[in-house]
N, C-alpha and C. Protein backbone atom coordinates (compact mmCIF):
# COMPACT_ATOMS: atom_id res chain seq x y z
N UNK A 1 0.81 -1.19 0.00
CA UNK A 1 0.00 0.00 0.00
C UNK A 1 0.86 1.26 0.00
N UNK A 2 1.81 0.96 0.46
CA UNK A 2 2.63 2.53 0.87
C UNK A 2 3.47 2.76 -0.78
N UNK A 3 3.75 1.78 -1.32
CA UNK A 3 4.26 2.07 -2.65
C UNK A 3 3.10 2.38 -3.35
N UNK A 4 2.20 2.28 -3.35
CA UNK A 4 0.70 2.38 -4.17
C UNK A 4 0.33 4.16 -3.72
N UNK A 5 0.48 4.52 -2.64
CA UNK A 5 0.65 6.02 -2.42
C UNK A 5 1.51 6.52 -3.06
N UNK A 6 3.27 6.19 -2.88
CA UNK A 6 4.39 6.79 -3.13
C UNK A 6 4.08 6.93 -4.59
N UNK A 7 3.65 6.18 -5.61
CA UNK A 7 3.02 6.52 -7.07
C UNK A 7 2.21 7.32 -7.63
N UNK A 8 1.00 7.03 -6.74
CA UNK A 8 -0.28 7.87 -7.08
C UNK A 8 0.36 9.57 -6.91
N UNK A 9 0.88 9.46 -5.57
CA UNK A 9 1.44 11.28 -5.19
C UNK A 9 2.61 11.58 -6.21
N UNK A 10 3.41 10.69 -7.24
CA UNK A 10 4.45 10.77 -7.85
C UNK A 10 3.84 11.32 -9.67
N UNK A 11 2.59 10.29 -9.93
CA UNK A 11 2.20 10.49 -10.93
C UNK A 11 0.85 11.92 -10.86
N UNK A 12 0.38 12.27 -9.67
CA UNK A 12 -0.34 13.30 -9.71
C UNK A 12 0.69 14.63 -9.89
N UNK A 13 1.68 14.74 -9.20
CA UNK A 13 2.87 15.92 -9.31
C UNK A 13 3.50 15.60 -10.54
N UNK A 14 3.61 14.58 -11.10
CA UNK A 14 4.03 14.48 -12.70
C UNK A 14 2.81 15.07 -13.89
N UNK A 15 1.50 15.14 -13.21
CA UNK A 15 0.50 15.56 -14.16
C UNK A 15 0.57 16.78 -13.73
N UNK A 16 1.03 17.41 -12.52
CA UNK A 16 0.59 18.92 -12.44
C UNK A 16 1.83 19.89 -13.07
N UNK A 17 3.36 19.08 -13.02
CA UNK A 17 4.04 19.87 -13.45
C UNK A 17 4.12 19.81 -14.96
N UNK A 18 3.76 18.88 -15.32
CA UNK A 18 3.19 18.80 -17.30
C UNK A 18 2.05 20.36 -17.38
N UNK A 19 1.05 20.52 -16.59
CA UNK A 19 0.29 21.32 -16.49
C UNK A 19 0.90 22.88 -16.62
N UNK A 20 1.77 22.89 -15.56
CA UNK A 20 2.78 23.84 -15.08
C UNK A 20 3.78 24.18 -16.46
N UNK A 21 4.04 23.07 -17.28
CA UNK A 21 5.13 23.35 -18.04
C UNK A 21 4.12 23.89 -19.48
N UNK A 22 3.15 23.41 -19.33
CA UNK A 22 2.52 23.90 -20.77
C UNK A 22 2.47 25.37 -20.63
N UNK A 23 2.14 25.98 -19.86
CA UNK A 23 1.58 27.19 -18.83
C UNK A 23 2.68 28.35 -19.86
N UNK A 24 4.13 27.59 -19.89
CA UNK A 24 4.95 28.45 -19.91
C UNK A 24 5.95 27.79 -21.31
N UNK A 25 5.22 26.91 -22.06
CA UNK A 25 5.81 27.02 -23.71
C UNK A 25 7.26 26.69 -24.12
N UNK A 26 7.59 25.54 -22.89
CA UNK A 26 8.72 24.37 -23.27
C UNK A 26 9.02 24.13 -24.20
N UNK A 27 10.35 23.90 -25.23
CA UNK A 27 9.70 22.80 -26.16
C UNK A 27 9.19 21.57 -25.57
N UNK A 28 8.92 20.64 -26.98
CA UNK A 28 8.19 19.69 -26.89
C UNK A 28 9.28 18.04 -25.98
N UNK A 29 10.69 18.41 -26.50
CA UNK A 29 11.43 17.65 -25.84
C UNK A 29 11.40 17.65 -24.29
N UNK A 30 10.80 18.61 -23.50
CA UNK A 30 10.90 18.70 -22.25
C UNK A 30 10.11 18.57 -20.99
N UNK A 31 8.83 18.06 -22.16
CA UNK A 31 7.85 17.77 -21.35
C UNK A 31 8.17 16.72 -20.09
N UNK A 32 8.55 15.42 -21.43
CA UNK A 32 8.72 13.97 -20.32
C UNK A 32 9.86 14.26 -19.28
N UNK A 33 10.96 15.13 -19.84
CA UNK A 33 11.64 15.46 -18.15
C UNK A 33 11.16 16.02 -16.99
N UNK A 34 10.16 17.18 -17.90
CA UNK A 34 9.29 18.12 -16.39
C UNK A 34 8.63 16.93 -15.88
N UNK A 35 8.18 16.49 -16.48
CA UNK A 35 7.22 14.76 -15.29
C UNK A 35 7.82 14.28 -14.68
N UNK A 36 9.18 13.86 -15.03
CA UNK A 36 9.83 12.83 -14.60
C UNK A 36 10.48 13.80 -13.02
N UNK A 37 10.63 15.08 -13.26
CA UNK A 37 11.24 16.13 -12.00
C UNK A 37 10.07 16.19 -11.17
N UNK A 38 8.93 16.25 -11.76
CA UNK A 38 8.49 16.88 -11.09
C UNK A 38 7.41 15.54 -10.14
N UNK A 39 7.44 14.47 -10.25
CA UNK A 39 7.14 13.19 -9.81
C UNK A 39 7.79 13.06 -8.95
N UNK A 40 9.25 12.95 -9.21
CA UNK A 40 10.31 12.30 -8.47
C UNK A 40 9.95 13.37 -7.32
N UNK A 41 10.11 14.81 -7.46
CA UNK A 41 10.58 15.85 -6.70
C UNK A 41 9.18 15.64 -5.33
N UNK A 42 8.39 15.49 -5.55
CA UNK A 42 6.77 15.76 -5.26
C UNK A 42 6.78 14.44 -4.68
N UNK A 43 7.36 13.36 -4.99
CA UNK A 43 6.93 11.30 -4.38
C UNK A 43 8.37 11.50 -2.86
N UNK A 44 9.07 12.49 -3.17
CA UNK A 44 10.57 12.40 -2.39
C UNK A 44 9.77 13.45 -0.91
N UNK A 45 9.20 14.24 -1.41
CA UNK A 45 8.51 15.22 -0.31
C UNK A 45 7.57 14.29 0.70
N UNK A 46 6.90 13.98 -0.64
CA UNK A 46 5.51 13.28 -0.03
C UNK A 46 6.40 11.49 1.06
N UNK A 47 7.34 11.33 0.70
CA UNK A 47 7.86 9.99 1.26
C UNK A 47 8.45 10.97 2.83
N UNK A 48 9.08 11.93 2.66
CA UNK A 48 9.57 12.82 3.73
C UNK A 48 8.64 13.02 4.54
N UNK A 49 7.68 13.44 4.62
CA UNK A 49 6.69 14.28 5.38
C UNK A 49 5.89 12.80 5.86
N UNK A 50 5.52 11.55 5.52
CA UNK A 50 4.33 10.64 5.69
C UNK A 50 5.30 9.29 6.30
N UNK A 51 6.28 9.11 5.71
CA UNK A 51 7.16 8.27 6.38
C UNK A 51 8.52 8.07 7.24
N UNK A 52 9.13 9.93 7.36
CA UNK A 52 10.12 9.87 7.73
C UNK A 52 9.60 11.25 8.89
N UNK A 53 8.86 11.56 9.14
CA UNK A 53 8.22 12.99 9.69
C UNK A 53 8.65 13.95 10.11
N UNK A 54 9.90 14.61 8.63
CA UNK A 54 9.92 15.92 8.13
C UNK A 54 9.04 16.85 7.98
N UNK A 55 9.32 17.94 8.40
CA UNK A 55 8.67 18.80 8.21
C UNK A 55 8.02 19.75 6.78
N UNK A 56 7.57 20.25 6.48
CA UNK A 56 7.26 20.46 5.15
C UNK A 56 8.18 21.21 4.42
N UNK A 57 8.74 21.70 5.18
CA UNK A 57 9.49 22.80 4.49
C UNK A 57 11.30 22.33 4.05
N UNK A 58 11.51 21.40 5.68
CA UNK A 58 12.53 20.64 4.94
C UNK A 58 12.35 19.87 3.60
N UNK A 59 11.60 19.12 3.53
CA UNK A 59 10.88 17.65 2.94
C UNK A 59 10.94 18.94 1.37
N UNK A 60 10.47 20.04 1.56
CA UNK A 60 10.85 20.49 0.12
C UNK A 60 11.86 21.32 -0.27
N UNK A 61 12.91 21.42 1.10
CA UNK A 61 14.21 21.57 0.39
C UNK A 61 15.17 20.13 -0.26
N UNK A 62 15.21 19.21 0.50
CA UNK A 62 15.30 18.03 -0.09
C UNK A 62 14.59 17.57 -1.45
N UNK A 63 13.48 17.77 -1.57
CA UNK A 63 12.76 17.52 -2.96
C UNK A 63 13.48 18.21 -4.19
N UNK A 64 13.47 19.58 -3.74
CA UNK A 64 13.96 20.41 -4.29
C UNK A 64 15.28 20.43 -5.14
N UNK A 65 16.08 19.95 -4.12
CA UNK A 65 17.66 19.68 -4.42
C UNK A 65 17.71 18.69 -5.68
N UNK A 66 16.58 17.65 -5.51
CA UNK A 66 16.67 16.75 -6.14
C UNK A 66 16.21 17.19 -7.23
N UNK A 67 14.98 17.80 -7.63
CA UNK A 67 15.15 18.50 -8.67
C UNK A 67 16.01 19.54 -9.27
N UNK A 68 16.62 19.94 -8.80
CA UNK A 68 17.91 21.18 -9.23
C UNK A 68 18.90 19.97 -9.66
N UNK A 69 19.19 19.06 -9.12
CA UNK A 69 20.37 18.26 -9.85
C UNK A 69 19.68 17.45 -10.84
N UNK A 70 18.56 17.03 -10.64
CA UNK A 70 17.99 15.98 -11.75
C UNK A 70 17.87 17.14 -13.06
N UNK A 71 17.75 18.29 -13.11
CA UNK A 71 17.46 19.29 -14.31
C UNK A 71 18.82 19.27 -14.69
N UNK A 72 19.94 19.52 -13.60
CA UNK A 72 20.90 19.98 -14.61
C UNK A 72 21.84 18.68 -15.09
N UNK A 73 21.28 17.02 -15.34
CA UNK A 73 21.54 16.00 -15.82
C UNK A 73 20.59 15.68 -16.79
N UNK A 74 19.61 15.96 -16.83
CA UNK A 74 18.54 16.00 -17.76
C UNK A 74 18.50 17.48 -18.79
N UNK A 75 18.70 18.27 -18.53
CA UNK A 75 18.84 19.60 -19.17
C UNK A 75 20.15 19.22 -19.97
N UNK A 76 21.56 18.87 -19.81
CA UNK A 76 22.24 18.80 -20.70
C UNK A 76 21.75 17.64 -21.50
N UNK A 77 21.15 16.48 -21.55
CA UNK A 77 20.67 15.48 -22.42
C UNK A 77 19.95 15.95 -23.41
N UNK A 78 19.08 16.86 -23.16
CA UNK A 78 18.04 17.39 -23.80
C UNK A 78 18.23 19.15 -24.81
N UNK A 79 19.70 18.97 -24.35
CA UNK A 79 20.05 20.59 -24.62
C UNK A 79 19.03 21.70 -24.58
N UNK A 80 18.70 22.12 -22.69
CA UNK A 80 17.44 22.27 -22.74
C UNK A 80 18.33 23.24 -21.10
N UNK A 81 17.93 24.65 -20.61
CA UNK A 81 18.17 24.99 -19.84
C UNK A 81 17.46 24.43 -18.56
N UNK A 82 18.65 24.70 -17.41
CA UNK A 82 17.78 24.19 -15.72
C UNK A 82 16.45 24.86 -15.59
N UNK A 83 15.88 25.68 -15.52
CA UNK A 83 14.93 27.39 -15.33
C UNK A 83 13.90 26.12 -16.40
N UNK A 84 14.01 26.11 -17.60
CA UNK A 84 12.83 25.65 -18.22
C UNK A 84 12.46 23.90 -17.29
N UNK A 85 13.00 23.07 -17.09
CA UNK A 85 12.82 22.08 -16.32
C UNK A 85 12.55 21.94 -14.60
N UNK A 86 13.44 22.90 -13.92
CA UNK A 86 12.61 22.89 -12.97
C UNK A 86 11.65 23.72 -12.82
N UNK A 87 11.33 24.67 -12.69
CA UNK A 87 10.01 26.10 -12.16
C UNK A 87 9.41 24.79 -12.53
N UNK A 88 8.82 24.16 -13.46
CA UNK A 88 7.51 23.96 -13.71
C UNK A 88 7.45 22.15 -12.93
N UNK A 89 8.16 22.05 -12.18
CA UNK A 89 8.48 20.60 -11.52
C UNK A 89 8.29 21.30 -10.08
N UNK A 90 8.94 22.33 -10.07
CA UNK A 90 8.68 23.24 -8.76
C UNK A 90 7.18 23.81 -8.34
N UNK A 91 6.31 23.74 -9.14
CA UNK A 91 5.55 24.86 -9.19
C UNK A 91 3.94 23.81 -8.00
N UNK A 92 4.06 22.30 -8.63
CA UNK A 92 3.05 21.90 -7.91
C UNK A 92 3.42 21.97 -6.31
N UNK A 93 4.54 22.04 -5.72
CA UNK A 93 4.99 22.17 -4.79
C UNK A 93 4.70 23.49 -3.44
N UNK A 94 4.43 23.67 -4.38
CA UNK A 94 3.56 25.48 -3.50
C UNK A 94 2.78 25.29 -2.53
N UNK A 95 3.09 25.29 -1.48
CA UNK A 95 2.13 25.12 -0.43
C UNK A 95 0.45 26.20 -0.60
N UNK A 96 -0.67 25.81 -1.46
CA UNK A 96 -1.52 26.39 -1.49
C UNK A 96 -2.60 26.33 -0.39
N UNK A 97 -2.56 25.46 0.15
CA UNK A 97 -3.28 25.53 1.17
C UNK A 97 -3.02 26.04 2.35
N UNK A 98 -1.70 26.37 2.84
CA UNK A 98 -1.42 27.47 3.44
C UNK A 98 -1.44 28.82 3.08
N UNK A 99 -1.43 29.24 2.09
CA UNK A 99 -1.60 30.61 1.09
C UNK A 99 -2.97 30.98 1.31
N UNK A 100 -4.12 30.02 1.06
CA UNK A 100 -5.19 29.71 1.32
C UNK A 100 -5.52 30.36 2.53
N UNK A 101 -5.28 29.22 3.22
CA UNK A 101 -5.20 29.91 5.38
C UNK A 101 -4.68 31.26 5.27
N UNK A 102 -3.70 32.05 4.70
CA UNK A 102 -3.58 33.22 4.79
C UNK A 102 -4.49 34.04 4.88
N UNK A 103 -5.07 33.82 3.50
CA UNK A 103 -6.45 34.75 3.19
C UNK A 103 -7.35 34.68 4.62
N UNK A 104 -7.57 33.80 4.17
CA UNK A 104 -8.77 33.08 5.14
C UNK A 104 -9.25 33.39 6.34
N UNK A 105 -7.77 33.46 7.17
CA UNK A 105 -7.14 33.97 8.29
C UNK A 105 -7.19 35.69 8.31
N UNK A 106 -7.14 36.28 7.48
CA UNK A 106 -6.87 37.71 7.04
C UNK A 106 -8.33 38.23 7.19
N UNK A 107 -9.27 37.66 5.98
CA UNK A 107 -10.76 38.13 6.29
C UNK A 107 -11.46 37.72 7.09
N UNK A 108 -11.07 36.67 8.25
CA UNK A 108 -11.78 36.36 9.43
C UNK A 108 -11.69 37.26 10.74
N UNK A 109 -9.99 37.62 10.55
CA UNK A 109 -9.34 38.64 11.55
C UNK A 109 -10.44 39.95 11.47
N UNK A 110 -10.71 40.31 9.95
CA UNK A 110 -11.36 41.90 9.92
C UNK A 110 -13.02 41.68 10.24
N UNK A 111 -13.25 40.48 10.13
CA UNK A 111 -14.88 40.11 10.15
C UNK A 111 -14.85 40.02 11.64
N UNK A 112 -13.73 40.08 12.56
CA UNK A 112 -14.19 39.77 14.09
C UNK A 112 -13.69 40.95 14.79
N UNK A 113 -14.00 42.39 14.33
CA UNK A 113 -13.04 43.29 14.69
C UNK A 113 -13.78 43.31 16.25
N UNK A 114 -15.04 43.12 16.22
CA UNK A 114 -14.93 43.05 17.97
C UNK A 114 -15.59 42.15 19.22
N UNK A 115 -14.38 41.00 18.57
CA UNK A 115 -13.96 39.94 19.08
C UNK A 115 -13.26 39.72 19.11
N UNK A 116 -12.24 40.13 20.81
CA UNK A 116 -10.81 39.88 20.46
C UNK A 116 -10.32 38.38 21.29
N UNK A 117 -11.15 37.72 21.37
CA UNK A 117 -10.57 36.70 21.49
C UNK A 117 -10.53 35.66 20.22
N UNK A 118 -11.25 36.12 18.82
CA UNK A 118 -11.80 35.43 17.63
C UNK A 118 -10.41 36.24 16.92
N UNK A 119 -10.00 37.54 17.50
CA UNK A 119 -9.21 38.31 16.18
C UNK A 119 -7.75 37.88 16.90
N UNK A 120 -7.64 37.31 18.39
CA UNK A 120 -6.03 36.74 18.74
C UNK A 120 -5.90 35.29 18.08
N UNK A 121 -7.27 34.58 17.91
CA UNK A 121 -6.87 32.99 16.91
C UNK A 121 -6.75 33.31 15.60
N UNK A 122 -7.20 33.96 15.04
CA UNK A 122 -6.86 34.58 13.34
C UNK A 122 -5.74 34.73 13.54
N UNK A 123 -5.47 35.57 14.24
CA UNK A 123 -4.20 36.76 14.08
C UNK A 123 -2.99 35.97 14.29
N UNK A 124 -3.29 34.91 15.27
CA UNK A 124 -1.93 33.84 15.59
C UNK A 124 -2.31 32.70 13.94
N UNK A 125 -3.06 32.40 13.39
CA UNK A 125 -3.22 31.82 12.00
C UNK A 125 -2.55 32.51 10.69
N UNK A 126 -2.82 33.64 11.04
CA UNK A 126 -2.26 34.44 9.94
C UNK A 126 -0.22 34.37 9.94
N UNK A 127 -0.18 34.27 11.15
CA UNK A 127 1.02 34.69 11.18
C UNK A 127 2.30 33.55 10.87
N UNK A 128 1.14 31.84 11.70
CA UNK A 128 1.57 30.76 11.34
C UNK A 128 1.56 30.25 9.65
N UNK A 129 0.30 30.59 9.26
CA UNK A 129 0.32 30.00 7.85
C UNK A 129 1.43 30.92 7.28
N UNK A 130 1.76 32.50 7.74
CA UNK A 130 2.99 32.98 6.56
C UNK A 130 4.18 32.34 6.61
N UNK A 131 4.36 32.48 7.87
CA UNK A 131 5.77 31.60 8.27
C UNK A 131 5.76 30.56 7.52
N UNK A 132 4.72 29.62 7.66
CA UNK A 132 4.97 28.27 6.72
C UNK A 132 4.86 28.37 4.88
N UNK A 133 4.03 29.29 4.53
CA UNK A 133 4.21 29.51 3.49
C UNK A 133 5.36 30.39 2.77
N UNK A 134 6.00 31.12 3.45
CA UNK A 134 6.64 31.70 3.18
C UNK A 134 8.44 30.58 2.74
N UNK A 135 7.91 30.24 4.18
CA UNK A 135 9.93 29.21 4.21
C UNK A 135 10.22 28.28 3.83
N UNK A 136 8.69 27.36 2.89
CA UNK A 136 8.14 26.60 2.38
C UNK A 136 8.96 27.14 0.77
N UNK A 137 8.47 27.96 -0.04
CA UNK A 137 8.83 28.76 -1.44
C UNK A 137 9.99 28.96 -1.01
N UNK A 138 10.68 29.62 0.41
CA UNK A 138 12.17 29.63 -0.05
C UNK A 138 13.07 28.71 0.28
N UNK A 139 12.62 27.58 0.70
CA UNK A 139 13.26 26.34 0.53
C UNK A 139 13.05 25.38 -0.76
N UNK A 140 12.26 25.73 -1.04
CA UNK A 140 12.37 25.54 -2.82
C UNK A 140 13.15 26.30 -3.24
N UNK A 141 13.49 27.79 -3.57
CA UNK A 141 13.86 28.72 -4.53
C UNK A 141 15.68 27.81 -3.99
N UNK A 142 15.17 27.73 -2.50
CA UNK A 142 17.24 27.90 -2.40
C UNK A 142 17.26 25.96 -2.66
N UNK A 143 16.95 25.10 -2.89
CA UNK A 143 17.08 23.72 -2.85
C UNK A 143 17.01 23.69 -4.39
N UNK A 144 16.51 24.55 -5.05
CA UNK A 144 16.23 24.29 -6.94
C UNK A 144 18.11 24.82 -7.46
N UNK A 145 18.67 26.17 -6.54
CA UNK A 145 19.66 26.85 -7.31
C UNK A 145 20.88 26.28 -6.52
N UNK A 146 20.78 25.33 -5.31
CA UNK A 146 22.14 25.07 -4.90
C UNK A 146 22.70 24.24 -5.98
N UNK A 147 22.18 23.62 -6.72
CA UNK A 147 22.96 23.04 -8.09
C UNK A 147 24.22 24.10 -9.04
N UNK A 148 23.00 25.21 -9.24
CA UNK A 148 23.95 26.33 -10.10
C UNK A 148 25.34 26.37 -9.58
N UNK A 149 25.13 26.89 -8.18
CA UNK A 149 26.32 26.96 -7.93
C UNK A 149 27.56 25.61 -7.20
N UNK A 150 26.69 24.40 -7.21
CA UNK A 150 27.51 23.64 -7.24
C UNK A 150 28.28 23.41 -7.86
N UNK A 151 27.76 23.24 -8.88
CA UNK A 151 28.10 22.85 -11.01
C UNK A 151 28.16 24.08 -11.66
N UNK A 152 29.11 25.36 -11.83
CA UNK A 152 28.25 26.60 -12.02
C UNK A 152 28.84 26.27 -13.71
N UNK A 153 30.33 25.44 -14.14
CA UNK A 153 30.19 25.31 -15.62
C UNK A 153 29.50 24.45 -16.19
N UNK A 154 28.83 23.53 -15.67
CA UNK A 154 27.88 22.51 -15.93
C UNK A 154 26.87 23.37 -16.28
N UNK A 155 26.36 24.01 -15.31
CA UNK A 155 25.03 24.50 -15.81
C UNK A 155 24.64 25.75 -16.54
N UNK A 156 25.86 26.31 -16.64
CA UNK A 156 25.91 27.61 -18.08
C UNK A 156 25.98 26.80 -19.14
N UNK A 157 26.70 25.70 -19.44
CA UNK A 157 27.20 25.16 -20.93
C UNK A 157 26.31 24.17 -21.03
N UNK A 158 25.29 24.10 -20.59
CA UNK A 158 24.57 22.59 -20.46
C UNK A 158 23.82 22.93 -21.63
N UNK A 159 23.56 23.98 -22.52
CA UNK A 159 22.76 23.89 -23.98
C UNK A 159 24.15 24.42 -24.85
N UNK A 160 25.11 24.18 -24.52
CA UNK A 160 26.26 24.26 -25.82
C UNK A 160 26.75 23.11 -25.96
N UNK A 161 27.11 22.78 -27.38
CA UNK A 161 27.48 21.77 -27.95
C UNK A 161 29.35 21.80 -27.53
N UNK A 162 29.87 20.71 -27.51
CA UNK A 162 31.22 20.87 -27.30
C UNK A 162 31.91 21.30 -28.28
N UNK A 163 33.03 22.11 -28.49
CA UNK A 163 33.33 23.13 -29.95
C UNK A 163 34.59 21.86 -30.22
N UNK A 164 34.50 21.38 -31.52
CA UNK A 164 35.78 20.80 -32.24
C UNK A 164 37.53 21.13 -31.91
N UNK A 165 38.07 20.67 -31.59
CA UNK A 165 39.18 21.60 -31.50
C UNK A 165 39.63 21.48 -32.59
N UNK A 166 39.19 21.55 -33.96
CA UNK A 166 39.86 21.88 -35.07
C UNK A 166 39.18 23.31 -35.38
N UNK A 167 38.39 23.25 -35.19
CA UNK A 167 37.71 24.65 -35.29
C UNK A 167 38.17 25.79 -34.13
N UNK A 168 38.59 25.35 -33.07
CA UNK A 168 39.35 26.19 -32.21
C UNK A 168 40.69 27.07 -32.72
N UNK A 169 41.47 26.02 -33.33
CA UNK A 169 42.59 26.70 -33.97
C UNK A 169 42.58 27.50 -34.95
């Protein structure tokens, strides 16, 4: 059963970052990698958070990483930049349902202006869902680019062809 999850959550984040990648006019070679990132990236979170009980935000810097290196091994195969392969492997990853609670939290706070024991549980909601949404996206942004600068000539030259050295001279 637990591999029967680890799939279903692998192949739903493989359909959303296909979604994600159309959004933004890939070529056509890059689809099956955005799936393949964005599965892996999304089944590695979802295995973090349900079987190892990471927190969310780690669970998607780890995901993350894994997508930043899986792009820039797949991006040179495909002669295809990192930026076009991950964002859109990244993108189902967004904690929306905390973004969600933001709002939520926001117009409940102003709907209870006098109720302050209704506007101190908002107000402590509001502040929790940013925190989590917030460190959530930048543990993605920083887990997608620690590659760049791991690999930083890997991943500039990863859509140049290697130059002849007869043509060098």
């Amino acid at each position: 059963m637990i591999i029967l999850d680890i799939l279903t959550d692998a192949i739903f984040g493989a359909i959303a970052a296909i979604g994600f990648g159309a959004i933004s006019d890939p070529p056509l070679r890059a689809f099956p990698s955005i799936a393949i990132l964005g599965g892996i990236g999304h089944a590695i979170r979802f295995c973090l958070m349900h079987y190892l009980g990471a927190d969310i935000a780690t669970a998607s810097l780890c995901a993350s990483f894994s997508i930043g290196m899986g792009s820039l091994f797949l991006g040179k195969r495909i002669y295809c930049p990192m930026t076009v392969l991950y964002i859109p492997a990244l993108l189902p990853m967004i904690p929306g349902m905390f973004a969600y609670k933001i709002v939520f939290s926001l117009i409940m706070f102003m709907q209870n202006m006098k109720v302050p024991e209704l506007q101190e549980k908002y107000l402590i909601d509001l502040f929790t869902n940013s925190i989590v949404t917030c460190s959530v996206i930048f543990m993605l942004a920083i887990g997608a680019t620690i590659p760049l600068f791991l690999f930083v000539n890997k991943a500039f030259s990863m859509t140049r062809h290697k130059k002849d050295s007869i043509s060098q001279g």
